[in-house]
C-alpha atoms as a PDB file:
ATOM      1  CA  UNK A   1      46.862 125.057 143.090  1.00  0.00           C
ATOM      2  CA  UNK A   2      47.155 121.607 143.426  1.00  0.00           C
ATOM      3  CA  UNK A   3      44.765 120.765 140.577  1.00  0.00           C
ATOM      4  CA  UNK A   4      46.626 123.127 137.938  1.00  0.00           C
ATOM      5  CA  UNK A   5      49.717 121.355 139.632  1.00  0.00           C
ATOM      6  CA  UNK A   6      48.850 118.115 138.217  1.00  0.00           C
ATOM      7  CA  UNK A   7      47.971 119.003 135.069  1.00  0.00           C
ATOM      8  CA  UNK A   8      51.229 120.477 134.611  1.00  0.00           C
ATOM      9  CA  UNK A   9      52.640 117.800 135.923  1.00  0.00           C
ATOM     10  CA  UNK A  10      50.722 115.224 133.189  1.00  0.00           C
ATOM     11  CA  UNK A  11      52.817 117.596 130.552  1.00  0.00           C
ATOM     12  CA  UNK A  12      55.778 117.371 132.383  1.00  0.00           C
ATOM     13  CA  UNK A  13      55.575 113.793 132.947  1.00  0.00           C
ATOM     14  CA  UNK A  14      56.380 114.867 136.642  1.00  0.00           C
ATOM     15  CA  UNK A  15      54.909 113.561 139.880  1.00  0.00           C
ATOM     16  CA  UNK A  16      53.973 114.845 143.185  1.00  0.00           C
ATOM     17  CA  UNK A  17      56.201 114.572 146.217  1.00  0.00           C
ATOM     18  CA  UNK A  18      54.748 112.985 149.159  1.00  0.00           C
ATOM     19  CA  UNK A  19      53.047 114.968 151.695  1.00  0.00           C
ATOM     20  CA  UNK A  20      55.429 115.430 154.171  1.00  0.00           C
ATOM     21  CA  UNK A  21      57.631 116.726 151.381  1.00  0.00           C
ATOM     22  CA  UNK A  22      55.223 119.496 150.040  1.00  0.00           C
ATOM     23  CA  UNK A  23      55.642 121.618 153.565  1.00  0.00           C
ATOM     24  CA  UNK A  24      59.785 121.726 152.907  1.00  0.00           C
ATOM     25  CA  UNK A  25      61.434 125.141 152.319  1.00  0.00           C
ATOM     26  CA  UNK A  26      62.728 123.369 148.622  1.00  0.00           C
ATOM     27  CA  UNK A  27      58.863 122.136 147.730  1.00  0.00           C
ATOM     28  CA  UNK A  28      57.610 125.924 148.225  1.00  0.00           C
ATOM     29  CA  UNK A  29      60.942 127.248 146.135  1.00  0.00           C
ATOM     30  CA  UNK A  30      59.676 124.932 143.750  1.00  0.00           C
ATOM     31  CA  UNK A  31      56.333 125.864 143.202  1.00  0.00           C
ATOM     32  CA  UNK A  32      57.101 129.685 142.704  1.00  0.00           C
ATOM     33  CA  UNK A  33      59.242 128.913 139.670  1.00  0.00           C
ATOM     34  CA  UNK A  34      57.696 129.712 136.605  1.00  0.00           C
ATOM     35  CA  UNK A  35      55.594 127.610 134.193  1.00  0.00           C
ATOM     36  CA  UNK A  36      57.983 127.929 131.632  1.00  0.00           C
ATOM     37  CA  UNK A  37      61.260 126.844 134.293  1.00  0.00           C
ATOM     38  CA  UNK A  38      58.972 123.428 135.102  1.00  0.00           C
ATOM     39  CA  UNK A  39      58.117 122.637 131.445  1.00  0.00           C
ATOM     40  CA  UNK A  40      61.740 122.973 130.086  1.00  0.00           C
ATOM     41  CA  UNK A  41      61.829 119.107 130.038  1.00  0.00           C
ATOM     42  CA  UNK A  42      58.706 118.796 127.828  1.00  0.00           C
ATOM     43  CA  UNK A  43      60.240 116.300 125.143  1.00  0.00           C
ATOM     44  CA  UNK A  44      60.455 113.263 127.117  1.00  0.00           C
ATOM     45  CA  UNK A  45      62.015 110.744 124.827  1.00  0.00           C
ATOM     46  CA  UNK A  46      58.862 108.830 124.241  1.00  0.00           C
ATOM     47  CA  UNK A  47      57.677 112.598 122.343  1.00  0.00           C
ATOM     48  CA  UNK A  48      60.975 112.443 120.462  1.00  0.00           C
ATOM     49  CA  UNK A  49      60.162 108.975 119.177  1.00  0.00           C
ATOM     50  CA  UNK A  50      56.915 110.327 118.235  1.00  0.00           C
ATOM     51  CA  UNK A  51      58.169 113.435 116.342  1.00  0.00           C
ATOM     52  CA  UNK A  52      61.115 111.518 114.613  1.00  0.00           C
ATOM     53  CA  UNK A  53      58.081 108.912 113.357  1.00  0.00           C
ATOM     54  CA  UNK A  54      55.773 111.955 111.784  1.00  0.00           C
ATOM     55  CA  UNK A  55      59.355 113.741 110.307  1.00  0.00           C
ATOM     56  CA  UNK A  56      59.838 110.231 108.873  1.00  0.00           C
ATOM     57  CA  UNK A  57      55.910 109.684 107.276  1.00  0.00           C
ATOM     58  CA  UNK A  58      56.014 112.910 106.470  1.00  0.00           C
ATOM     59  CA  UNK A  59      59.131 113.215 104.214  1.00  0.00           C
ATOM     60  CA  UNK A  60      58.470 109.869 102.949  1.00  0.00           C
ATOM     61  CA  UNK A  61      54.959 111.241 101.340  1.00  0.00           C
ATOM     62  CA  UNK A  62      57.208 113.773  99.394  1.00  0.00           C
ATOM     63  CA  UNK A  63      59.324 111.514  97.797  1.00  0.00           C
ATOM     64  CA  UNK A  64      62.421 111.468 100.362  1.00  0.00           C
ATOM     65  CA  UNK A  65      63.489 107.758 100.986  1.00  0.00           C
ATOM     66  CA  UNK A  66      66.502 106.431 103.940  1.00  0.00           C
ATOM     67  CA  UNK A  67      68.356 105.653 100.946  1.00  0.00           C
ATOM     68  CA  UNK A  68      67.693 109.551  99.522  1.00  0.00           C
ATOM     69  CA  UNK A  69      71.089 111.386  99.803  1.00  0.00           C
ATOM     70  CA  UNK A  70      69.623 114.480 101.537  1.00  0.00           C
ATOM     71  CA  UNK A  71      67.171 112.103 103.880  1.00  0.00           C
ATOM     72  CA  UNK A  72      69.556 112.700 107.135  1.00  0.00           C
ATOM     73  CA  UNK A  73      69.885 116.231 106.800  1.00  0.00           C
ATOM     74  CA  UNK A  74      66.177 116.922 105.910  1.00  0.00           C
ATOM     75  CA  UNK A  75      64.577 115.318 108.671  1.00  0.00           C
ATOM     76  CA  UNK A  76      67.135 116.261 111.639  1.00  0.00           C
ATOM     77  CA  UNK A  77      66.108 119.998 109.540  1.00  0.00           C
ATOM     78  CA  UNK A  78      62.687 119.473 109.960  1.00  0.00           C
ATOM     79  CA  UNK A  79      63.243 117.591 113.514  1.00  0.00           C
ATOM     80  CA  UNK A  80      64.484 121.134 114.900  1.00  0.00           C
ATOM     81  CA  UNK A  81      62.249 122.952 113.150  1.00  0.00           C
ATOM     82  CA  UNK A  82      59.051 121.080 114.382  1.00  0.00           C
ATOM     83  CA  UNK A  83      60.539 120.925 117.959  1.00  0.00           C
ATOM     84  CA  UNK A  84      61.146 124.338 117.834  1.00  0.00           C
ATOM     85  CA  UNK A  85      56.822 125.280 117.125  1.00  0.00           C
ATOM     86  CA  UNK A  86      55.982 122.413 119.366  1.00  0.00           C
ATOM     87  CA  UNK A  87      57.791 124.027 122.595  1.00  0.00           C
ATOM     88  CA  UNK A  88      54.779 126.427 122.211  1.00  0.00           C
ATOM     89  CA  UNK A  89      52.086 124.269 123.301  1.00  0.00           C
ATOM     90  CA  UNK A  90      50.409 124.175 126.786  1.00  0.00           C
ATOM     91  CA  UNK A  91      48.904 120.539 126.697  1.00  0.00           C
ATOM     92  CA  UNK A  92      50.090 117.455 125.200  1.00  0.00           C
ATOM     93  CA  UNK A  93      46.266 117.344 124.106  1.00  0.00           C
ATOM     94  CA  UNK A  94      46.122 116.657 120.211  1.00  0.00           C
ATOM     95  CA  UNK A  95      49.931 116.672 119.736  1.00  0.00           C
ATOM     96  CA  UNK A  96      49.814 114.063 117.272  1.00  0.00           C
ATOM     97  CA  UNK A  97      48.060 116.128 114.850  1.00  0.00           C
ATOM     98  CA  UNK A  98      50.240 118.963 115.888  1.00  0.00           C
ATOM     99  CA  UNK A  99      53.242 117.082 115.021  1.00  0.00           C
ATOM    100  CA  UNK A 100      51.659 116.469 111.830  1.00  0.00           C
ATOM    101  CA  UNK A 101      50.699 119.792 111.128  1.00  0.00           C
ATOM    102  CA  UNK A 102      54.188 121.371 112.077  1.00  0.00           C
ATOM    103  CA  UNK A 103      55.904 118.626 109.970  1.00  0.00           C
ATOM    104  CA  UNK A 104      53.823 119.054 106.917  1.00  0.00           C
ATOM    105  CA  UNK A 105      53.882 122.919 107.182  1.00  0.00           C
ATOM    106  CA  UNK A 106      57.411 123.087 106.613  1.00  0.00           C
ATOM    107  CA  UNK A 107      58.541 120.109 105.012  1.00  0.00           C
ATOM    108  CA  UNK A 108      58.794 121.494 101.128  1.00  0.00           C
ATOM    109  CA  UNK A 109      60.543 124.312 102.441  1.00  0.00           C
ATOM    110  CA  UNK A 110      63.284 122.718 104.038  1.00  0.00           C
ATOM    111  CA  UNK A 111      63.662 119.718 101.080  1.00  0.00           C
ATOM    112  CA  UNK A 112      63.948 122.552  98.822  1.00  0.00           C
ATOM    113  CA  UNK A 113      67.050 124.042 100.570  1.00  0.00           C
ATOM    114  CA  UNK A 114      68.356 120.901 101.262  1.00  0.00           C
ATOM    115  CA  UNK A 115      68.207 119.828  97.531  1.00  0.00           C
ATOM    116  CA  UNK A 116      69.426 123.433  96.764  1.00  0.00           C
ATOM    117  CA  UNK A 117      72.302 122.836  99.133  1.00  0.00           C
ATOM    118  CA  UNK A 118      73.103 119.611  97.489  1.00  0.00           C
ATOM    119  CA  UNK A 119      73.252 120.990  93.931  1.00  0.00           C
ATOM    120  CA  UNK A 120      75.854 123.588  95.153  1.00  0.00           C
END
């Protein structure tokens, strides 16, 4: 338990209580709570940062600039959309390319509706 505890924790960015806390009735409360209840905080801001960066790369490589009039809405677009299929993931193991493979997976999409909007 305590092994799988602290790899959770490494994707949580959470650390263990000291030992005299781990006995208390709130320590064994918390440990029955479900993966899903501990990783809720999973996008520390250092991962946002990260994600904003690859939303940025990625939208400049299809020809969408700061100074592009549909820039803010596209990547806050694909933002939420990439944040939504990251969520998903176990480990932070490889999320880089994740990022990039989320971003790049729907990026023409959303530029398309975005432009589409725009034209409307």
């Amino acid at each position: 338990v305590g092994a799988l505890f602290l790899l959770s924790c490494n994707v949580c960015s959470l650390s263990l209580p000291p030992e005299s806390q781990r006995s208390s009735r709130k320590w064994k409360e918390y440990m029955s709570r479900k993966p899903k209840d501990i990783k809720a905080g999973w996008l520390n801001e250092k991962k946002k940062w990260m994600l904003r960066e690859v939303v940025c790369k990625t939208l400049y490589k299809h020809g969408i600039q700061e100074g592009h009039l549909c820039f803010a809405t596209c990547s806050q677009r694909l933002f939420d959309i990439s944040k939504f299929f990251l969520k998903d993931l176990k480990t932070s193991r490889g999320l880089q390319d994740e990022m990039k493979k989320a971003a790049s997976n729907n990026v023409k999409q959303v530029i398309q509706w975005e432009l589409d909007k725009l034209k409307k």
